[in-house]
C-alpha atoms as a PDB file:
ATOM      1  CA  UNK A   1       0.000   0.000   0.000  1.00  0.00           C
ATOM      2  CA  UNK A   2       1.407   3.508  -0.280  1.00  0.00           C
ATOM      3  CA  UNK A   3       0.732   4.575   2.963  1.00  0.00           C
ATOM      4  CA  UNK A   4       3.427   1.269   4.254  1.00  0.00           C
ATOM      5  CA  UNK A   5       6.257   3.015   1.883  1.00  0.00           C
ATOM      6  CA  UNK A   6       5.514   6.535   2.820  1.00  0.00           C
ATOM      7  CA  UNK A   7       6.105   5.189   6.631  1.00  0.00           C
ATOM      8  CA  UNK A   8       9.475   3.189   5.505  1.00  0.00           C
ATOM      9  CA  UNK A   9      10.710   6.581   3.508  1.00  0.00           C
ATOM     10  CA  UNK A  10      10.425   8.476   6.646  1.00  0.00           C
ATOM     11  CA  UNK A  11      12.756   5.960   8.358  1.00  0.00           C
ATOM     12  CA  UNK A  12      15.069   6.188   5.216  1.00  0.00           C
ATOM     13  CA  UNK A  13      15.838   9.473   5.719  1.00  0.00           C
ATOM     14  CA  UNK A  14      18.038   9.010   8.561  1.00  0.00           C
ATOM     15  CA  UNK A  15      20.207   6.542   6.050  1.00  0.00           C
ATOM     16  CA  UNK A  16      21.213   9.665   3.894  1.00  0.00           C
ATOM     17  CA  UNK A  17      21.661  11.775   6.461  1.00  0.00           C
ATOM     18  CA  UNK A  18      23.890   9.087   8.255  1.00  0.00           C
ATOM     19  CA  UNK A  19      25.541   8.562   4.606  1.00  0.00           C
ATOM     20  CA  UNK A  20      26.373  12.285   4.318  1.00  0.00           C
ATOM     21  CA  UNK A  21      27.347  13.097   7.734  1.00  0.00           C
ATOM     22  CA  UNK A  22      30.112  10.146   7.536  1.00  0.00           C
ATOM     23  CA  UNK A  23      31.744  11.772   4.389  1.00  0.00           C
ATOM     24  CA  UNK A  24      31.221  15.764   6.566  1.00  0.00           C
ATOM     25  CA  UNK A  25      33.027  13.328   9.830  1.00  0.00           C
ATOM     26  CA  UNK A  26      35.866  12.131   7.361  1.00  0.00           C
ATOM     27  CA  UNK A  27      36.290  15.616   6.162  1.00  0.00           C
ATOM     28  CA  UNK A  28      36.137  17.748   9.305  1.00  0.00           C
ATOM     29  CA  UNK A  29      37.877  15.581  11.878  1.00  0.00           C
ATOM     30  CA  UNK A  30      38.559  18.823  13.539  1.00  0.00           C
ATOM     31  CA  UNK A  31      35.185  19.721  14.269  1.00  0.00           C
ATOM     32  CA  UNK A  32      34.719  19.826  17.976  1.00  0.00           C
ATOM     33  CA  UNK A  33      32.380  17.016  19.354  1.00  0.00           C
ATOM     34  CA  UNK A  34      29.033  18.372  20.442  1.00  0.00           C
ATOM     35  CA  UNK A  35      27.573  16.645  24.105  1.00  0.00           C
ATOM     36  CA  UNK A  36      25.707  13.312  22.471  1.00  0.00           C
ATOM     37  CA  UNK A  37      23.466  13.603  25.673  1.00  0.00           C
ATOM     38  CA  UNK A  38      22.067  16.945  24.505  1.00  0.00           C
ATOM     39  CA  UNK A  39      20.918  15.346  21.336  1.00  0.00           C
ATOM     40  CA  UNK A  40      18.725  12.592  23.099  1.00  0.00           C
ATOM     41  CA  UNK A  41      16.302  15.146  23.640  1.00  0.00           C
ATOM     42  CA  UNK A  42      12.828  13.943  24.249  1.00  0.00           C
ATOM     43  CA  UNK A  43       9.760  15.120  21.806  1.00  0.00           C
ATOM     44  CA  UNK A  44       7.533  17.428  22.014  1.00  0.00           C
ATOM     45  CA  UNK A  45       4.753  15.598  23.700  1.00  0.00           C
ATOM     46  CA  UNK A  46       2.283  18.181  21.358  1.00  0.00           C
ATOM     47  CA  UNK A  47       3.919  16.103  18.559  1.00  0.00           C
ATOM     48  CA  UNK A  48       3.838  12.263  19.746  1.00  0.00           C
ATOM     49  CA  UNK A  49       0.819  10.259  17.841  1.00  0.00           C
ATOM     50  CA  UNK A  50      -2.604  10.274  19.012  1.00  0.00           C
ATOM     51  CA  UNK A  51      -4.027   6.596  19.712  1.00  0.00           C
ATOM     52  CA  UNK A  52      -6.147   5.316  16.690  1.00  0.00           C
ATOM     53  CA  UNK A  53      -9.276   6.145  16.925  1.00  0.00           C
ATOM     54  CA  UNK A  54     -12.068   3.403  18.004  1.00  0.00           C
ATOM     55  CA  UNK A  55     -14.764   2.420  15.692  1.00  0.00           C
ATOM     56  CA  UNK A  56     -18.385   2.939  16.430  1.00  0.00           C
ATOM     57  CA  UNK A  57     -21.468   1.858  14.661  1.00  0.00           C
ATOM     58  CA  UNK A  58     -23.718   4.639  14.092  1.00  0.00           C
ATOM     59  CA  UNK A  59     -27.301   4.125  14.677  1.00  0.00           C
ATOM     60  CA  UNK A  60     -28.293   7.480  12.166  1.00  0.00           C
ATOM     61  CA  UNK A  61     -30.897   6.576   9.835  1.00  0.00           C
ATOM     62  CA  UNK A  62     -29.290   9.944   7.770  1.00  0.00           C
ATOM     63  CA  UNK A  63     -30.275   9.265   3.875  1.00  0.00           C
ATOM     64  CA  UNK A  64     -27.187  10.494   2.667  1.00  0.00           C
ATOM     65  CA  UNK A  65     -24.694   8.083   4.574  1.00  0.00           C
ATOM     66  CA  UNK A  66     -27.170   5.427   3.594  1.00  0.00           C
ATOM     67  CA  UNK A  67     -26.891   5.921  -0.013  1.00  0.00           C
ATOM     68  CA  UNK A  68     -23.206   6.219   0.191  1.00  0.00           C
ATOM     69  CA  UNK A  69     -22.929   2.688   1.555  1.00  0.00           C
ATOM     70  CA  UNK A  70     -25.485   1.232  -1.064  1.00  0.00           C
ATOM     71  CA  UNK A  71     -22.763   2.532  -4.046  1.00  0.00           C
ATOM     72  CA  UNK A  72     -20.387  -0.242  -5.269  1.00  0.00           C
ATOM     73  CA  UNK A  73     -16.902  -0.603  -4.043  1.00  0.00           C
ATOM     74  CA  UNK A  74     -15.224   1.352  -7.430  1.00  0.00           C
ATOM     75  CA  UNK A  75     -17.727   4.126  -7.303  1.00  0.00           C
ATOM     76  CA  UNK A  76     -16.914   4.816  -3.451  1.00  0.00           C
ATOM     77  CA  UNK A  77     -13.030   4.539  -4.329  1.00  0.00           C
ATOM     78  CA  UNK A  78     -13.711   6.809  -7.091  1.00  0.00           C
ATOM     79  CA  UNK A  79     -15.775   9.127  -4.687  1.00  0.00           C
ATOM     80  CA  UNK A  80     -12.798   9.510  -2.505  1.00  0.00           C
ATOM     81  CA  UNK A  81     -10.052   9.880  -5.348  1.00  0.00           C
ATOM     82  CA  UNK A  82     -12.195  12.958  -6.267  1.00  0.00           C
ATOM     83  CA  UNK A  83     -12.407  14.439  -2.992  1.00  0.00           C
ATOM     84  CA  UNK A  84      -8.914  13.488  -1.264  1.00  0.00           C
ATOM     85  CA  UNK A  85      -7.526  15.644  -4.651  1.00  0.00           C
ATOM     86  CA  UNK A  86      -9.310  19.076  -3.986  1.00  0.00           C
ATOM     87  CA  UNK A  87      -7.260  18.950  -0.602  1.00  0.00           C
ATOM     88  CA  UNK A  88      -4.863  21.551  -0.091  1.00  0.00           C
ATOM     89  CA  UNK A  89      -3.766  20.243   3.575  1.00  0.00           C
ATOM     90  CA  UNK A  90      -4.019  16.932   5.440  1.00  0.00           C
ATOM     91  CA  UNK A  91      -2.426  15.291   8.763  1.00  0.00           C
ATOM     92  CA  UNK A  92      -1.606  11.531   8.372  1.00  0.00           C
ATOM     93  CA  UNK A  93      -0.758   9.264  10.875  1.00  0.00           C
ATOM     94  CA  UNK A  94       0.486   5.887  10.605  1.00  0.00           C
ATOM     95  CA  UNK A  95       2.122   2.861  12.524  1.00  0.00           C
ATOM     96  CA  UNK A  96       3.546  -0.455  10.458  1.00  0.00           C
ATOM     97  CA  UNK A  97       5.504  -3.584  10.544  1.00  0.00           C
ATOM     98  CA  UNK A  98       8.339  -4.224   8.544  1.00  0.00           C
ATOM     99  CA  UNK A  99      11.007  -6.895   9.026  1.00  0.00           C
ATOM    100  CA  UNK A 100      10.492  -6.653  12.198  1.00  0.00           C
ATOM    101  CA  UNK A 101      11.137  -2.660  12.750  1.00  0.00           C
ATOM    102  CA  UNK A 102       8.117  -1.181  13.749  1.00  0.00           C
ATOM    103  CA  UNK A 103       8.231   2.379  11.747  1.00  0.00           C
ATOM    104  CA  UNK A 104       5.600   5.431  12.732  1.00  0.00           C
ATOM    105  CA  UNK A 105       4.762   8.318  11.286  1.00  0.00           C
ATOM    106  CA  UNK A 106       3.175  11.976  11.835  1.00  0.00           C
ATOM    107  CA  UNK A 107       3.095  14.479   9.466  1.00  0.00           C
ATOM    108  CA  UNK A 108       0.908  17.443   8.457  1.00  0.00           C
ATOM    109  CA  UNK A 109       0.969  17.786   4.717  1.00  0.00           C
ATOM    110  CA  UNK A 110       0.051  20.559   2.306  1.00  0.00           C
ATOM    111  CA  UNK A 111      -0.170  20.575  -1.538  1.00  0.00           C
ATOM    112  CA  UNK A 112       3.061  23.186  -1.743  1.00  0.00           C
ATOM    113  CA  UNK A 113       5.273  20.345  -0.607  1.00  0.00           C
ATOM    114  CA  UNK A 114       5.564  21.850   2.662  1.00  0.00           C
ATOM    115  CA  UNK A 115       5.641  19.124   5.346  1.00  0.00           C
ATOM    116  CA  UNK A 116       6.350  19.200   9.593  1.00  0.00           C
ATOM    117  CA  UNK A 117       6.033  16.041  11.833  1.00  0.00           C
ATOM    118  CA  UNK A 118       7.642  12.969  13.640  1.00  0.00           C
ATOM    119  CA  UNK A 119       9.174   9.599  12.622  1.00  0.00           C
ATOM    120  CA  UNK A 120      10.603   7.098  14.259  1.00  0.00           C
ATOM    121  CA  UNK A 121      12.001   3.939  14.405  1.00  0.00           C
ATOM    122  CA  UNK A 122      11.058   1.395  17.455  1.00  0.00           C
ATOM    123  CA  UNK A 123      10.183   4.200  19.170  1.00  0.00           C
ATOM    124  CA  UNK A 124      12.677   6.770  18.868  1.00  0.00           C
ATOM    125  CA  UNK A 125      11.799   9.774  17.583  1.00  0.00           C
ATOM    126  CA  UNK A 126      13.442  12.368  14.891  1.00  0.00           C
ATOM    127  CA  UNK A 127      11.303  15.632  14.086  1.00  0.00           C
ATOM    128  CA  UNK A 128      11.049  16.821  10.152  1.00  0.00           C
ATOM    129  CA  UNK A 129      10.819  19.732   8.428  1.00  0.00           C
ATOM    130  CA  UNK A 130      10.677  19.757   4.750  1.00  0.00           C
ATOM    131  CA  UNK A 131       9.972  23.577   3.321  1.00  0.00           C
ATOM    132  CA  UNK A 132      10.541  24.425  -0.197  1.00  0.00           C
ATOM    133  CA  UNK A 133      13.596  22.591  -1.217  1.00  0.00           C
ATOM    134  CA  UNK A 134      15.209  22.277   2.021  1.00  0.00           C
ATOM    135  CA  UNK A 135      15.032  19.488   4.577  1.00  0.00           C
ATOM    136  CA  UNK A 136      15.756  19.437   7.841  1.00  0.00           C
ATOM    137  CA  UNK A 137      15.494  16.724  10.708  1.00  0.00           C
ATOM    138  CA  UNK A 138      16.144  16.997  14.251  1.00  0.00           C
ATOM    139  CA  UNK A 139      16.700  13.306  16.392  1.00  0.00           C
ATOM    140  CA  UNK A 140      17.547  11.622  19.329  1.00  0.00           C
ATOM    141  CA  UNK A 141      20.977   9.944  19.618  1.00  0.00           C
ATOM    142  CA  UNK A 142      18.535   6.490  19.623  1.00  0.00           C
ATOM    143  CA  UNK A 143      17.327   7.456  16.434  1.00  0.00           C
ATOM    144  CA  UNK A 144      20.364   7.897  14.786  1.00  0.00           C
ATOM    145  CA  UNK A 145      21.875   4.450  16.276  1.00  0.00           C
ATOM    146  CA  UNK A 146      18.570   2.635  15.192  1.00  0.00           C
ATOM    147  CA  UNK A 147      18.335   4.294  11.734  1.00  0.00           C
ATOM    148  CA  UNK A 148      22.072   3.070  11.069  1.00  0.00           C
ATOM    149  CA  UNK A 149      20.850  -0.107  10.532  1.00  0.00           C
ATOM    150  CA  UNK A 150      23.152  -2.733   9.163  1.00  0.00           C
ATOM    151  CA  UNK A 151      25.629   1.040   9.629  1.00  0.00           C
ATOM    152  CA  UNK A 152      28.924   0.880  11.424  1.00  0.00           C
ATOM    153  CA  UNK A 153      27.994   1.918  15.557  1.00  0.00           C
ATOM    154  CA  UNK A 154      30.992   4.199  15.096  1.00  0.00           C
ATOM    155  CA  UNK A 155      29.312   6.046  12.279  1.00  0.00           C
ATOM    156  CA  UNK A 156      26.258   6.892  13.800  1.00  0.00           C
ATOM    157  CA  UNK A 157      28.494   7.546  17.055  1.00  0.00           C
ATOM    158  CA  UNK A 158      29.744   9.892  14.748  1.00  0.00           C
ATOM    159  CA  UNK A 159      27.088  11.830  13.587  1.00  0.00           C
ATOM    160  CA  UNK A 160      25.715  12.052  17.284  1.00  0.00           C
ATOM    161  CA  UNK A 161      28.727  14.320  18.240  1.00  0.00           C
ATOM    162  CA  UNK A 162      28.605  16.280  15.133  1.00  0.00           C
ATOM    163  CA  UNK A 163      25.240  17.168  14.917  1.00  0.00           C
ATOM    164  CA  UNK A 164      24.981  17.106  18.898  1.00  0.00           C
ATOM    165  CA  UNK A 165      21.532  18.901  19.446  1.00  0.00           C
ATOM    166  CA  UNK A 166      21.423  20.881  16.295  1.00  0.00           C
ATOM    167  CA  UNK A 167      18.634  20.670  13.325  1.00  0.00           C
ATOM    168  CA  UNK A 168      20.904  18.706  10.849  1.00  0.00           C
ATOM    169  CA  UNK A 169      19.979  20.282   6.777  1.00  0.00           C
ATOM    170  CA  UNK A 170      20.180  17.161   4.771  1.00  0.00           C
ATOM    171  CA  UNK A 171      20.964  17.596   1.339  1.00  0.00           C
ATOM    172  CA  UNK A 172      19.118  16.063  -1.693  1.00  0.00           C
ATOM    173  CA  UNK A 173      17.108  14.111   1.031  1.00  0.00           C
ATOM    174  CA  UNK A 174      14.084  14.383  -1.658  1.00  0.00           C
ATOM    175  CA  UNK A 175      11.642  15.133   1.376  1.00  0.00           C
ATOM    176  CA  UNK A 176       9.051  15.174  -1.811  1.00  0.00           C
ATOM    177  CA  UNK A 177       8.713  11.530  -1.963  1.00  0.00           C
ATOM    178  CA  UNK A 178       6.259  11.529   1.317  1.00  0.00           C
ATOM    179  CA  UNK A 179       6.096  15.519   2.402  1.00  0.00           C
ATOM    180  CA  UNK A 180       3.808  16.546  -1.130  1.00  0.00           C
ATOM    181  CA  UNK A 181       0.316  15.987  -0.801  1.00  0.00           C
ATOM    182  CA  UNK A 182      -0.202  15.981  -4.246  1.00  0.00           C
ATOM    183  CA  UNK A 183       2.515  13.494  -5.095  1.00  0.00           C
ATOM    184  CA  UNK A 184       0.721  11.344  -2.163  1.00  0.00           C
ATOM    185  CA  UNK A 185      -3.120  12.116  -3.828  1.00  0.00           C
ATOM    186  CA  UNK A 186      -1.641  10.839  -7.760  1.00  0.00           C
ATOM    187  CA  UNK A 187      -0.632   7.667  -5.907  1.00  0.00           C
ATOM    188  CA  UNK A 188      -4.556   7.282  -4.771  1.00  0.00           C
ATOM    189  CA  UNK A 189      -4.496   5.322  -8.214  1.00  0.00           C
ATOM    190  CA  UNK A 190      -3.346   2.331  -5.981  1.00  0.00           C
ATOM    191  CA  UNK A 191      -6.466   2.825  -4.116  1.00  0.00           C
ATOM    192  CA  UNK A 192      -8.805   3.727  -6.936  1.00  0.00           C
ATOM    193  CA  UNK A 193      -9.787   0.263  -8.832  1.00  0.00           C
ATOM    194  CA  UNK A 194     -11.613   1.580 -11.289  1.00  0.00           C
ATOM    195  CA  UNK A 195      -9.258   1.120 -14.169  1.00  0.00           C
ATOM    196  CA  UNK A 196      -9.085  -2.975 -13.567  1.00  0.00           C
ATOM    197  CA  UNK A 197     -12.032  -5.194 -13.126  1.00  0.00           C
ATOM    198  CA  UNK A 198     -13.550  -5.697  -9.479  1.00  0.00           C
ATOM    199  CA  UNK A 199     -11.873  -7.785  -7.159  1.00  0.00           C
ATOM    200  CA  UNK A 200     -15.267 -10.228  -6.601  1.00  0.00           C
ATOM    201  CA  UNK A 201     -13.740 -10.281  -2.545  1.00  0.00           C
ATOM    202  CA  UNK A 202     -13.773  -6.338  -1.947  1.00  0.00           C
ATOM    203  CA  UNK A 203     -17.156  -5.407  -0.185  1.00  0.00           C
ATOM    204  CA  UNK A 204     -18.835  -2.413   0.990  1.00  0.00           C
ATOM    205  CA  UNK A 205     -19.257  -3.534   5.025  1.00  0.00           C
ATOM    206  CA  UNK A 206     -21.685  -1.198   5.683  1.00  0.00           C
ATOM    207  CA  UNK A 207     -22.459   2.285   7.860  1.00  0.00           C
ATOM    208  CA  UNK A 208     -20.159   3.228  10.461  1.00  0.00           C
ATOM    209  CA  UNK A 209     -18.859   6.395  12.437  1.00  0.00           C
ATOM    210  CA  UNK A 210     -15.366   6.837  13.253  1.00  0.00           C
ATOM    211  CA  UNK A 211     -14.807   9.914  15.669  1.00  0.00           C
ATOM    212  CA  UNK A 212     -18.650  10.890  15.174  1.00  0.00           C
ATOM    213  CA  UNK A 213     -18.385  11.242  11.205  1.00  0.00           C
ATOM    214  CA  UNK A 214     -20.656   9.271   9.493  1.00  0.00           C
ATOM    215  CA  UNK A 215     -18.472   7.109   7.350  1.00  0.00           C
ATOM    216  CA  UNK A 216     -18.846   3.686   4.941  1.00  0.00           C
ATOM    217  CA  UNK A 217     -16.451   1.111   5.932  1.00  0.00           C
ATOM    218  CA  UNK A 218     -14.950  -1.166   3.026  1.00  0.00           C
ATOM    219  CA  UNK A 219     -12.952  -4.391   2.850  1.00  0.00           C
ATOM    220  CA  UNK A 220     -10.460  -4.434   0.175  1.00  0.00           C
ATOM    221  CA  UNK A 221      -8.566  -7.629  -0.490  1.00  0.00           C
ATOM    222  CA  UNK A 222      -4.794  -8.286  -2.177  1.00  0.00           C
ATOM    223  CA  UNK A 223      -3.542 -11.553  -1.992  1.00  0.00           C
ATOM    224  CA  UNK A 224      -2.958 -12.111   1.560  1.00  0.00           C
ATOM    225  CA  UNK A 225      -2.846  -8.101   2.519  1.00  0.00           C
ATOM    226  CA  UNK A 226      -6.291  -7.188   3.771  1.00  0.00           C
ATOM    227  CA  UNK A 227      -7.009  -3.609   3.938  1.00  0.00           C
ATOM    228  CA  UNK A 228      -9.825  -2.171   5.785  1.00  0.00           C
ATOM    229  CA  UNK A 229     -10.861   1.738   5.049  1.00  0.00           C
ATOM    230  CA  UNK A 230     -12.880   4.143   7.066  1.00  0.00           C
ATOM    231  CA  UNK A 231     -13.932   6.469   4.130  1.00  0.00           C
ATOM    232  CA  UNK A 232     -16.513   9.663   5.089  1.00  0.00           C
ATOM    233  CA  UNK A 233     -20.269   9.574   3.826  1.00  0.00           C
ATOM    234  CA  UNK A 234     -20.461  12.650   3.537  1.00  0.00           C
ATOM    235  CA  UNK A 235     -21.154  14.745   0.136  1.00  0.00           C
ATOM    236  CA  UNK A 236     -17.804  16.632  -0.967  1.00  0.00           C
ATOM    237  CA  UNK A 237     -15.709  14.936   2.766  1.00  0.00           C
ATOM    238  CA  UNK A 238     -15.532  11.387   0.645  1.00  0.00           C
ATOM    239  CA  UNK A 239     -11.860  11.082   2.522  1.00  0.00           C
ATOM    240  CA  UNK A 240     -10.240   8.412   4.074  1.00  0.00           C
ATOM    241  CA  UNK A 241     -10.145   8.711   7.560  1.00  0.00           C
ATOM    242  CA  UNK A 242      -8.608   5.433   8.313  1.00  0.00           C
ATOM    243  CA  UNK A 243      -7.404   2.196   7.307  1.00  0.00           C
ATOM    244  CA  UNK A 244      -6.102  -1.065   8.617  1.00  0.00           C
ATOM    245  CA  UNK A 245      -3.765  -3.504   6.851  1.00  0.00           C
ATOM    246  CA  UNK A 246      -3.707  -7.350   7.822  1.00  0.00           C
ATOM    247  CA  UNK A 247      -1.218  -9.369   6.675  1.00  0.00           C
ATOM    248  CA  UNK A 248       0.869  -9.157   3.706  1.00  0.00           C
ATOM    249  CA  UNK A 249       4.253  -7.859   4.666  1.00  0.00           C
ATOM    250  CA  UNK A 250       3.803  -4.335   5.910  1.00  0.00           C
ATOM    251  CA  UNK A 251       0.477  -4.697   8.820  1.00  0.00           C
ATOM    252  CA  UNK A 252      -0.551  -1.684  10.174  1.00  0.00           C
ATOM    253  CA  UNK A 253      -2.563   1.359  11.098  1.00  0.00           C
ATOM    254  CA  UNK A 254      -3.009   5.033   9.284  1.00  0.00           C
ATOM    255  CA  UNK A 255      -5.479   8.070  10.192  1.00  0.00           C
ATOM    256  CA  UNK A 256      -6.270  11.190   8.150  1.00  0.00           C
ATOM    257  CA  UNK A 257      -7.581  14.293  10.194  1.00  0.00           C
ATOM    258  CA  UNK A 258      -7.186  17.721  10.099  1.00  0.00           C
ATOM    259  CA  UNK A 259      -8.624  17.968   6.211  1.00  0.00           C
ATOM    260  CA  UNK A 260      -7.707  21.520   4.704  1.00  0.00           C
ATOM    261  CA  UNK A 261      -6.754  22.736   8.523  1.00  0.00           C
ATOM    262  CA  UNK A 262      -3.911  25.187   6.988  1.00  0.00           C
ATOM    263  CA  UNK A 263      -0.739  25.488   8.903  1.00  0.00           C
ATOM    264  CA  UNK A 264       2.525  27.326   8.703  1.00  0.00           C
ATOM    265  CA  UNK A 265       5.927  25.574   8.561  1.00  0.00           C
ATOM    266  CA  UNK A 266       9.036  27.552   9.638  1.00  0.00           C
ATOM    267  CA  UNK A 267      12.568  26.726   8.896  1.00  0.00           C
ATOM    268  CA  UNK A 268      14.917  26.597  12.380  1.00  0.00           C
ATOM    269  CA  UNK A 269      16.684  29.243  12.883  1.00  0.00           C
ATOM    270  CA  UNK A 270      19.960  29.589  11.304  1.00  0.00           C
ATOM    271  CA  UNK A 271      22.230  29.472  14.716  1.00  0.00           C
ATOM    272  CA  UNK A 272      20.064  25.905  15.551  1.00  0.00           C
ATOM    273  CA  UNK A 273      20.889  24.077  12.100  1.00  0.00           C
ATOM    274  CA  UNK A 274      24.020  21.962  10.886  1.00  0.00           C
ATOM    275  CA  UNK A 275      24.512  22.207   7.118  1.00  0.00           C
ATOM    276  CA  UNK A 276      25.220  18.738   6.124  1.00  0.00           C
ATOM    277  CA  UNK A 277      26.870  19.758   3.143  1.00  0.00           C
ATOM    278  CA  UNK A 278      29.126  22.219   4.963  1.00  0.00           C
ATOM    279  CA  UNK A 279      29.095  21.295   8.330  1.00  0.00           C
ATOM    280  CA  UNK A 280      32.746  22.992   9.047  1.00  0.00           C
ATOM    281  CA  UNK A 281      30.212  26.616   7.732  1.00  0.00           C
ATOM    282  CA  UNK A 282      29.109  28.632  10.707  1.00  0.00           C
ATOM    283  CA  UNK A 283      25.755  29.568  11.053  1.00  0.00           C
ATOM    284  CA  UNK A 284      24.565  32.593  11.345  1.00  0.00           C
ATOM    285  CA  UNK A 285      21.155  34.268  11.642  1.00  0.00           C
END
């Protein structure tokens, strides 16, 4: 699904900044070694994910939700490729599975490419910023350790003490591939079935609520992946406001709240940020 790569991107950022910051180490051996403690910072608890949100059957009798869920399975999907489009803004939250790593996600998107959030890896947490065509992430020494990988210790040792508590501006980190909402809506095609036949096991469950919004909940089956989406009722909020994957190799859990809430993202200042590119540069504001 593309919400499961959009999750594992996230992670992958930490991978070029670790590969860059290893090349800025080997060049600038000079550079004076920043307290690793400082950059264990904990989050922002404003930032840390909400719990997903509990489904409840809704007892409304309202015409409109009920002719929403008598539609077919392609004309709902293409009911919310229409809708998610005219967003400008969007908050998506997501938890997943893979190999073993469990990766987590939450970002606020908007349609300029502008993105601001959390990721993290088992649990430890890096902040984002992507603005324009700059990128910045701030993380926790565990983050940097976990995101190393397969990674020499050393190396993301490393990159701990060089970056210390500092936003670290990651070059040609392509921040696009999961901070533009419109990138994310074209890839809706994955969800939108109504260029290939029916799959005879996808079914419309029925009428639902999820957070009080009347919503139509759907079952949509590939090979052993089952997802299950949470999709709005009603006319012109046709959105997905959740959906659960079973099986498969990626399991887990996305939300989508905060449609067309518009928000401002701000790049750190310029005495809190560590040019990857030229780390030895000193900042100034």
């Amino acid at each position: 699904m593309t919400y499961n790569r959009r999750t594992r991107l996230a992670a992958a950022l930490a991978g070029a900044a670790l590969l860059t910051a290893t090349a800025a180490c080997g060049d600038d051996s000079d550079e004076p070694a920043a307290d690793s403690e400082s950059s264990s910072e904990s989050m922002d608890a404003s930032e840390s994910m909400s719990p997903m949100p509990s489904d409840s059957m809704s007892g409304s009798e309202d015409s409109e939700s009920e002719a929403f869920a008598e539609k077919s399975v392609t004309e709902i999907q293409e009911a919310v490729v229409k809708d998610m489009r005219a967003l400008q803004f969007v908050r998506m939250q997501g938890r997943l599975r893979s190999d073993g790593v469990e990766l987590a996600q939450d970002l606020r998107l908007s349609a300029q490419g502008d993105c601001t959030g959390t990721v993290s890896i088992d649990g430890a947490k890096a902040r984002i910023i992507g603005i324009g065509d700059a990128s910045y992430l701030k993380a926790s020494e565990e983050f940097w350790q976990k995101s190393s990988g397969g990674g020499s210790a050393q190396q993301a040792q490393a990159l701990v003490e060089l970056i210390g508590d500092k936003w670290a501006k990651i070059p040609d980190a392509n921040f696009d591939e999961f901070c533009d909402l419109d990138a994310f809506l074209d890839e809706l095609d994955d969800f939108d079935a109504s260029d290939s036949p029916d799959n005879v096991q996808d079914e419309v469950v029925g009428e639902t609520t999820v957070n009080d919004i009347p919503a139509v909940e759907l079952k949509l089956y590939d090979g052993p992946e089952v997802a299950t989406a949470w999709v709005g009722s009603e006319e012109g909020r046709h959105w997905i406001l959740k959906m659960r994957v079973k099986g498969g190799d990626d399991p887990g859990d996305f939300r989508f709240s905060e449609f067309n809430d518009a928000f401002e993202v701000k790049e750190p200042p310029k005495s809190d940020v560590l040019d990857l590119a030229n780390p030895s540069a000193s900042p100034s504001d």
